[in-house]
Protein backbone atom coordinates (compact mmCIF):
# COMPACT_ATOMS: atom_id res chain seq x y z
CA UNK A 1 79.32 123.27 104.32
CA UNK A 2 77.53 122.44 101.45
CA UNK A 3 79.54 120.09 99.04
CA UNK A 4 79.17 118.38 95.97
CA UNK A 5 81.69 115.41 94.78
CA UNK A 6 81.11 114.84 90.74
CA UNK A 7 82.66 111.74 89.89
CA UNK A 8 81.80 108.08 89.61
CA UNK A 9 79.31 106.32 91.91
CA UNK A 10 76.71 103.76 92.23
CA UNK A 11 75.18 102.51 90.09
CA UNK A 12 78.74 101.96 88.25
CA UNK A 13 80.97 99.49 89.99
CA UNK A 14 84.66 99.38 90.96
CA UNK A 15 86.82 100.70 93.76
CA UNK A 16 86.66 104.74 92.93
CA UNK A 17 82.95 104.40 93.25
CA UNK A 18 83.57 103.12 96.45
CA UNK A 19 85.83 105.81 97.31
CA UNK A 20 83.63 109.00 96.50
CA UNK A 21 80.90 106.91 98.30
CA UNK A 22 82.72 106.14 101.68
CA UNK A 23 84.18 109.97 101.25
CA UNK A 24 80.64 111.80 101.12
CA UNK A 25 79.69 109.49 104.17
CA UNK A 26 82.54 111.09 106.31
CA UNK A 27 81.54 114.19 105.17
CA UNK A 28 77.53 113.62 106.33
CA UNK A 29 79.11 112.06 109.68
CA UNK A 30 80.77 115.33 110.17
CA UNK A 31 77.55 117.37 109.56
CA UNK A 32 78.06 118.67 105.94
CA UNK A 33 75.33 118.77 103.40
CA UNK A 34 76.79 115.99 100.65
CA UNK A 35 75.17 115.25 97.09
CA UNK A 36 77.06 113.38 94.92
CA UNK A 37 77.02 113.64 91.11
CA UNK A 38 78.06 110.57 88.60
CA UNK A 39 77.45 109.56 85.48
CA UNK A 40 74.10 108.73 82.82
CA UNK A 41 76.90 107.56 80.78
CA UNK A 42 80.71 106.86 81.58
CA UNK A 43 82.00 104.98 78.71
CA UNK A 44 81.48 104.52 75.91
CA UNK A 45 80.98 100.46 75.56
CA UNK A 46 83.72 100.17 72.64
CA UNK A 47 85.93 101.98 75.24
CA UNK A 48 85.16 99.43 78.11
CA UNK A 49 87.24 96.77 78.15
CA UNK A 50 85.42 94.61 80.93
CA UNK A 51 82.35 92.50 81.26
CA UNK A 52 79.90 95.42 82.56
CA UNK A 53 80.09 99.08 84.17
CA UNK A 54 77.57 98.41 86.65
CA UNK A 55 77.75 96.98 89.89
CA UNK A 56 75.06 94.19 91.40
CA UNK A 57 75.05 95.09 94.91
CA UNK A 58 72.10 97.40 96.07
CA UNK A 59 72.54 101.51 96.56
CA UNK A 60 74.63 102.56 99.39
CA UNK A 61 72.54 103.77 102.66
CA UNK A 62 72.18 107.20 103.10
CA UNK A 63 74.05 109.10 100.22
CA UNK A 64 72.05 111.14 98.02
CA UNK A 65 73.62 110.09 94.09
CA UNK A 66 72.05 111.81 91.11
CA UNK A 67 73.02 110.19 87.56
CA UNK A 68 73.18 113.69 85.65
CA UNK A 69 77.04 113.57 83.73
CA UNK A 70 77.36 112.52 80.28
CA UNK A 71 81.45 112.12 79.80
CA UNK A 72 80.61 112.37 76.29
CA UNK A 73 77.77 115.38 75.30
CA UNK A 74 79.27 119.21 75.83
CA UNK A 75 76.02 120.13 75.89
CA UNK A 76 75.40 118.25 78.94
CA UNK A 77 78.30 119.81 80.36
CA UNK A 78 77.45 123.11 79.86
CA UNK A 79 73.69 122.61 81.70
CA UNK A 80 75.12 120.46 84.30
CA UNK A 81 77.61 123.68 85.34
CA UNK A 82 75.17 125.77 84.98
CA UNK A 83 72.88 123.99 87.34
CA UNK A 84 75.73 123.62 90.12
CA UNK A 85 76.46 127.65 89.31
CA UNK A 86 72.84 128.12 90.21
CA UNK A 87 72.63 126.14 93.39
CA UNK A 88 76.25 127.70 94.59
CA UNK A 89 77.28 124.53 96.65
CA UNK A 90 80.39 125.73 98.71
CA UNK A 91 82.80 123.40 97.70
CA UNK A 92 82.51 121.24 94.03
CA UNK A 93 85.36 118.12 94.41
CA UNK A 94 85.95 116.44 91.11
CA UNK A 95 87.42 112.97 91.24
CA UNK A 96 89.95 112.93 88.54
CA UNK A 97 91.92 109.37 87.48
CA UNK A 98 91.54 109.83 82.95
CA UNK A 99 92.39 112.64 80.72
CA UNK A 100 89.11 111.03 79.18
CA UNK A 101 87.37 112.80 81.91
CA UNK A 102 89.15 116.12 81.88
CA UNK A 103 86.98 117.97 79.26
CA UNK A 104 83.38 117.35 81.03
CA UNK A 105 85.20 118.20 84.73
CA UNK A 106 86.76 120.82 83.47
CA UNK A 107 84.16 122.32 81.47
CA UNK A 108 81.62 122.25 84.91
CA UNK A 109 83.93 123.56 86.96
CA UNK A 110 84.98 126.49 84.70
CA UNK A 111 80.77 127.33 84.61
CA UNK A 112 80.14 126.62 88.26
CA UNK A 113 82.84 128.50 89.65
CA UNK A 114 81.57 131.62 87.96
CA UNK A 115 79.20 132.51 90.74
CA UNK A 116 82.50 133.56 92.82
CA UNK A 117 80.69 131.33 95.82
CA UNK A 118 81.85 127.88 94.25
CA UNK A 119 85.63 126.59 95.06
CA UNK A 120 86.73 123.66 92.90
CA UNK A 121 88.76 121.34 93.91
CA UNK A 122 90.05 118.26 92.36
CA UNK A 123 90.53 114.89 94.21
CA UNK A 124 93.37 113.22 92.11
CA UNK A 125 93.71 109.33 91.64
CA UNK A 126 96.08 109.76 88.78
CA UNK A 127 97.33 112.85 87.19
CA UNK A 128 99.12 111.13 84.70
CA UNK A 129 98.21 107.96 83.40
CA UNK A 130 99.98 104.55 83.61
CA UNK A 131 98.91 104.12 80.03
CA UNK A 132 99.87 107.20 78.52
CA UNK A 133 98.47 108.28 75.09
CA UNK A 134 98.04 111.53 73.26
CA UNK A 135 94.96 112.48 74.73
CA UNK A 136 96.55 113.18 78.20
CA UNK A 137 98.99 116.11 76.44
CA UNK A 138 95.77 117.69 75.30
CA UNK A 139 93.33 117.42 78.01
CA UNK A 140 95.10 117.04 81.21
CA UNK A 141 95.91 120.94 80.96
CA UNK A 142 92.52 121.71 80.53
CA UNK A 143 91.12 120.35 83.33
CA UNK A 144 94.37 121.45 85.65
CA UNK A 145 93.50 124.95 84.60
CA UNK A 146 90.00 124.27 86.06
CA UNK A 147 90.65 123.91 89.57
CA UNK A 148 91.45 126.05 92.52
CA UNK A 149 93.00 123.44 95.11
CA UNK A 150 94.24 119.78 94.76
CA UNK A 151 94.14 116.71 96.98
CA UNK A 152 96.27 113.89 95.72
CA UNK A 153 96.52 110.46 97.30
CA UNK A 154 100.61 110.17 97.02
CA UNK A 155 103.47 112.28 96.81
CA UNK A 156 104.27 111.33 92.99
CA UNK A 157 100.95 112.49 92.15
CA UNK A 158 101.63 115.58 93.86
CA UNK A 159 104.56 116.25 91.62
CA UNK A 160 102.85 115.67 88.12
CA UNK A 161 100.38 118.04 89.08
CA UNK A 162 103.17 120.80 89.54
CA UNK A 163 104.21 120.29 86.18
CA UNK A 164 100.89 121.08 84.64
CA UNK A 165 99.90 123.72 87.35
CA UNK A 166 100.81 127.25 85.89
CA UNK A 167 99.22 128.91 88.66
CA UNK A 168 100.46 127.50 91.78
CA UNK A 169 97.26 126.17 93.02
CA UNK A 170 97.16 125.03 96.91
CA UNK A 171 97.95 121.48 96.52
CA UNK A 172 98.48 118.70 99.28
CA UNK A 173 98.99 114.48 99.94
CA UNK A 174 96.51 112.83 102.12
CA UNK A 175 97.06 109.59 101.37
CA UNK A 176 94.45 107.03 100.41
CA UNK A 177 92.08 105.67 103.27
CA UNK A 178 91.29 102.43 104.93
CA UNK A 179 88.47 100.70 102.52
CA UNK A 180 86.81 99.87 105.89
CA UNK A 181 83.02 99.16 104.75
CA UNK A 182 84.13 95.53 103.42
CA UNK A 183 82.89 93.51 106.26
CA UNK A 184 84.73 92.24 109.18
CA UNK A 185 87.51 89.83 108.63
CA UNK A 186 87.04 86.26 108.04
CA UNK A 187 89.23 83.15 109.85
CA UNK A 188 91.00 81.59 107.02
CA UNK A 189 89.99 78.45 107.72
CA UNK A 190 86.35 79.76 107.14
CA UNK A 191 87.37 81.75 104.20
CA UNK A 192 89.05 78.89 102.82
CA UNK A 193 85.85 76.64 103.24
CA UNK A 194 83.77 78.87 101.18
CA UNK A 195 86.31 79.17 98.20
CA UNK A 196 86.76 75.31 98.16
CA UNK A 197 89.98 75.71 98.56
CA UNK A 198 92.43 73.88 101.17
CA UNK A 199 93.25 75.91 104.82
CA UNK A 200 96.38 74.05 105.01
CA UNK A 201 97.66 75.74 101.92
CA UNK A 202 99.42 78.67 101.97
CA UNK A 203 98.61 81.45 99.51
CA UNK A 204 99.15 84.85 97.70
CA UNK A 205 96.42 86.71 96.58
CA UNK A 206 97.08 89.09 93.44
CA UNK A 207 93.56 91.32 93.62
CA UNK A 208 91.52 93.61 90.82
CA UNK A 209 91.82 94.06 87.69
CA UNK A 210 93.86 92.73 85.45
CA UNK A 211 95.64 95.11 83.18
CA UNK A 212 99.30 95.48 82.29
CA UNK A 213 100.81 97.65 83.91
CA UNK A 214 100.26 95.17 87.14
CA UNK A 215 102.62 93.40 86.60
CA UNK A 216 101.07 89.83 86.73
CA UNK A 217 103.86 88.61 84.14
CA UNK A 218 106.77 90.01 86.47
CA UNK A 219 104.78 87.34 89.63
CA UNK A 220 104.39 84.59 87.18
CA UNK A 221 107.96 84.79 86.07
CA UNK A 222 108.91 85.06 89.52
CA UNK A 223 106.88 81.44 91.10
CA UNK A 224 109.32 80.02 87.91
CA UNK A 225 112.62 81.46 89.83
CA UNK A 226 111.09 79.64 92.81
CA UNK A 227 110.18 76.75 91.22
CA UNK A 228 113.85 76.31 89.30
CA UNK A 229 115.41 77.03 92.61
CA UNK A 230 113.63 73.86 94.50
CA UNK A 231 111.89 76.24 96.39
CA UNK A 232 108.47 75.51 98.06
CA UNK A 233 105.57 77.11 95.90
CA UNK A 234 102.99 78.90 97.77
CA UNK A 235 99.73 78.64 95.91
CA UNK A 236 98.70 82.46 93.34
CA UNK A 237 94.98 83.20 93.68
CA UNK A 238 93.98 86.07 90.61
CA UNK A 239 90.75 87.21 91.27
CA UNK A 240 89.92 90.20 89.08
CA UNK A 241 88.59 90.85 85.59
CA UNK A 242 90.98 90.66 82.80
CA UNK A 243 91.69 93.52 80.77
CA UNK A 244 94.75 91.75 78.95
CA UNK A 245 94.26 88.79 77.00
CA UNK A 246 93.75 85.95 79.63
CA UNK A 247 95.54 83.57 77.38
CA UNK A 248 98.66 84.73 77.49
CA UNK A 249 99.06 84.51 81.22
CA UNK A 250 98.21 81.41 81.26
CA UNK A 251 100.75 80.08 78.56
CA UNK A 252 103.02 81.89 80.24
CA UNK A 253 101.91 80.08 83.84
CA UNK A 254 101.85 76.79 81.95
CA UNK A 255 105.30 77.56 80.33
CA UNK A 256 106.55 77.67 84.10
CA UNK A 257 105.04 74.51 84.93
CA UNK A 258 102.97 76.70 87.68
CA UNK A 259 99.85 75.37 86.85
CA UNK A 260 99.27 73.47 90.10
CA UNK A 261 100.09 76.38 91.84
CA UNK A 262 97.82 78.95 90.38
CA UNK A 263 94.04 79.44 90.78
CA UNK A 264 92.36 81.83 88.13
CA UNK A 265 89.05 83.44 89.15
CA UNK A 266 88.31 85.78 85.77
CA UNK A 267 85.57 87.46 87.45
CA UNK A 268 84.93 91.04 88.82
CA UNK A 269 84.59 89.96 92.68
CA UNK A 270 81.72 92.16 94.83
CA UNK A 271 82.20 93.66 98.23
CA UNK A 272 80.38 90.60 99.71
CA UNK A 273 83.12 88.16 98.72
CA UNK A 274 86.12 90.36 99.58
CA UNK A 275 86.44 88.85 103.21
CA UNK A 276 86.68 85.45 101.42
CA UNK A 277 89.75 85.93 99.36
CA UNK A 278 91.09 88.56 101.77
CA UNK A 279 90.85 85.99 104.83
CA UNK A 280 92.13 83.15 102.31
CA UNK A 281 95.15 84.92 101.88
CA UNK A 282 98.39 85.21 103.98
CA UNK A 283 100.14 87.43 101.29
CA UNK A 284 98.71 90.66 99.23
CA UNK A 285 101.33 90.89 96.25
CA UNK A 286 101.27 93.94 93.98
CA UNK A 287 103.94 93.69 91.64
CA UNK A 288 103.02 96.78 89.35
CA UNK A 289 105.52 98.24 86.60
CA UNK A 290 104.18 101.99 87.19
CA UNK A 291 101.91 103.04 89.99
CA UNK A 292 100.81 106.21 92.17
CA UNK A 293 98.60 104.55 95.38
CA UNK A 294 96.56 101.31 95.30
CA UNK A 295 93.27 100.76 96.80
CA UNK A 296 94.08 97.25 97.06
CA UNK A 297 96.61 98.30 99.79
CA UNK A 298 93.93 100.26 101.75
CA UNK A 299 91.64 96.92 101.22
CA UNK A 300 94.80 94.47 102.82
CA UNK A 301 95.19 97.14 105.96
CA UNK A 302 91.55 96.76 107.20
CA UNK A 303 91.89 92.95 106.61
CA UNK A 304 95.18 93.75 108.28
CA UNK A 305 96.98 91.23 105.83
CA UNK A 306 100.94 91.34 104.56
CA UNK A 307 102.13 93.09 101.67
CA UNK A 308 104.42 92.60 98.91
CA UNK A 309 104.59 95.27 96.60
CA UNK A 310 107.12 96.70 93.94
CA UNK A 311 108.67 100.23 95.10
CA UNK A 312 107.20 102.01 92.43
CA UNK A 313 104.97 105.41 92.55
CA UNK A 314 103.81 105.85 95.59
CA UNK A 315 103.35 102.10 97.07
CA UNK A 316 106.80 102.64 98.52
CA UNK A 317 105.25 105.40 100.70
CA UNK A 318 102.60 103.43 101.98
CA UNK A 319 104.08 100.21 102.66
CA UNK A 320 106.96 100.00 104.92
CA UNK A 321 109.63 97.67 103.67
CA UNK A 322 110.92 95.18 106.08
CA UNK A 323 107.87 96.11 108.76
CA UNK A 324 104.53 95.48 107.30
CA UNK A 325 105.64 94.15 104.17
CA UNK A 326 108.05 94.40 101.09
CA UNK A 327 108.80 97.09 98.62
CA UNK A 328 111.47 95.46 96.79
CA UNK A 329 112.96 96.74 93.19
CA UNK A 330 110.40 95.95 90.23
CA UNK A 331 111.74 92.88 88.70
CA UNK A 332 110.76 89.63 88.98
CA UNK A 333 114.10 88.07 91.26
CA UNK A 334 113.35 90.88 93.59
CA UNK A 335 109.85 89.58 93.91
CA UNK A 336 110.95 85.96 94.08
CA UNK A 337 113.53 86.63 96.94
CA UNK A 338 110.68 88.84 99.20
CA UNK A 339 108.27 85.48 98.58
CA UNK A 340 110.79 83.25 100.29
CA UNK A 341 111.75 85.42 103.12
CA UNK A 342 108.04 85.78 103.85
CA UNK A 343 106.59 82.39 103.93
CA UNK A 344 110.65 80.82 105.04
CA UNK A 345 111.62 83.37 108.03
CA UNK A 346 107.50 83.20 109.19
CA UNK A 347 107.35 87.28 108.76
CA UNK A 348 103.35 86.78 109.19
CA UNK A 349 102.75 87.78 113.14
CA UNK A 350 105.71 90.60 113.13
CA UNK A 351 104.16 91.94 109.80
CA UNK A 352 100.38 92.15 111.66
CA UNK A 353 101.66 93.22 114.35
CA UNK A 354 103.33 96.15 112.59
CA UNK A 355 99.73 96.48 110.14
CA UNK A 356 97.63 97.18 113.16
CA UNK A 357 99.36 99.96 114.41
CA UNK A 358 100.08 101.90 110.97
CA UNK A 359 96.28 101.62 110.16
CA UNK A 360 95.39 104.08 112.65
CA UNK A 361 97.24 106.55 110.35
CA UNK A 362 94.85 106.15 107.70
CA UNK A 363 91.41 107.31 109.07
CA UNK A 364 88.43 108.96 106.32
CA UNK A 365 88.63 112.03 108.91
CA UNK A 366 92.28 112.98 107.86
CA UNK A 367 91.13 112.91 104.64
CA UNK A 368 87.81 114.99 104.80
CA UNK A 369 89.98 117.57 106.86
CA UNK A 370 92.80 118.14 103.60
CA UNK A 371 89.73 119.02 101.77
CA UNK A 372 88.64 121.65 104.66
CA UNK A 373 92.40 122.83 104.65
CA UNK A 374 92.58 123.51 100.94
CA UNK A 375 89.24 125.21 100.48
CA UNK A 376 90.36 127.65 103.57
CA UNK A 377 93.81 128.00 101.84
């Protein structure tokens, strides 16, 4: 087939870049022709909250990625559908996660889809947002209307479509892949040695970026319960950019009298490092408020680490409470009692053990073939 996937990609940074990436590589290993279309302009800056769009790593091998979107410019739109209208690929996937996207999408797909050759069909991160503002009401419908199939990555996702899908599109759950192009994993004691940090320690790793909904106040709060109880502290590594005020976390970690116990590292991390603070780590802890799937998760089941993750959105779906992990209630005791059973009752070996069987389950082929099934549906 010939397929096109619009949507972010290199040069722009992050972990949906590296998901439309690794998916047009499945496609190309399956012997589709793949071109995928990003952005000459994503956000506006006054709309980007972090340090840079842009990654530093070099182009990934083999994909052909054409910066021709402008999120911004209808008029950009307009040629950019009529260009994919012209060239008739067989199947256009658009890789929602932002209303702010929904009017450039679903403005090309309305134009490309008029050669009656072209099936859209929208790859769905988020439907609706865990940040909610007015701009979702207005645009989400618009782009909705716009498609002809869905692919969403979890069951809740699958359900806020329905409620904006009039027209009973064919929709379906594949959920999210194994990130599996991070590098091999790393021993922690080698890990360890090139953060500086101390192998004999053992730690939790809260991963990406840092934005409210996350939860990072609810973990904080949480190593206090610990720490009031006499309980021994495992050490917090936050590695992300913040998109919150850094400040405030860390009154609120000094407040706790946690800051022995917590290592900051305010910096977008690249793929090279990820083995580092993935090996480092003997506990992944999401503790978000709201949620639909995680990358992160897909990240700590190729590193094949431990979860601990609130049952919220779809994260309950993915990580099996009790066998690979936790998906306790989203509060902060809830998180506090899951720490000590973990690192007291020595859940590590049972929880791999567990990891590297359910990883099988989450192959890029599974996923390429929901695509296949919804175009022939």
């Amino acid at each position: 087939m010939k397929i096109v996937i619009l949507g972010t990609a290199y040069p722009y940074r992050g972990g949906l870049a590296a998901f439309n990436e690794r998916l047009a590589s499945q496609f190309l290993k399956e012997g589709h022709e793949v071109k995928v279309l990003t952005f000459t302009l994503q956000y506006p800056s006054f709309l980007f909250p972090g340090k840079t769009q842009y990654s530093s790593e070099k182009a990934p091998d083999g994909l052909r990625i054409r910066r021709v979107l402008n999120s911004c410019n209808p008029l950009n739109w307009i040629r950019v559908g009529r260009q994919l209208k012209k060239e008739a690929p067989d199947m256009l996937i658009s890789c929602y996660w932002m209303s702010f996207m929904a009017p450039a999408f679903g403005t090309v797909c309305r134009i490309a889809q008029r050669n009656k050759h072209t099936r859209c069909i929208a790859l769905v991160h988020n439907m609706l947002p865990h940040e909610p503002s007015l701009m979702d009401k207005l645009f989400s419908p618009y782009y909705v209307r716009s498609q002809q199939g869905f692919v969403a990555l979890s069951e809740s996702v699958v359900k806020d479509i329905e409620k904006l899908d009039k027209n009973a599109s064919p929709k379906t759950f594949s959920p999210h892949p194994i990130y599996d192009h991070y590098g091999n994993r790393m021993p922690k004691q080698d890990a360890c040695a090139a953060l500086g940090i101390d192998p004999e320690t053992s730690y939790m790793l809260f991963f990406g970026l840092v934005r409210a909904y996350k939860g990072l106040d609810w973990l904080i709060e949480a190593m206090g319960l610990l720490k009031e109880a006499g309980k021994p502290l495992p050490t917090l590594i936050i590695a992300g950019e913040f998109y919150e005020d850094e400040e405030k976390y860390r009154q609120l970690i000094s407040l706790r009298g946690l800051d022995k116990f917590v290592i900051v590292k305010n910096e977008f991390v690249p793929d090279a490092d990820l083995p580092k603070y993935f090996g480092a780590a003997d506990l992944i802890v999401q503790p978000y408020k709201s949620a639909t799937q995680s990358g992160v998760t897909q990240v700590a089941f190729h590193f094949e680490k431990p979860m601990l993750v609130t049952n919220v959105g779809g994260l309950g779906e993915i990580v099996h409470d009790g066998k690979m992990g936790y998906a306790v209630d989203p509060n902060p005791q809830a998180i506090a009692d899951a720490i000590v059973d973990y690192f007291e009752n020595d859940r590590k070996e049972s929880f791999i053990t567990y990891l590297q069987a359910e990883k099988k389950k989450y192959d890029w082929d599974k996923m390429t073939a929901a695509f296949i099934h919804i175009y022939k549906s």
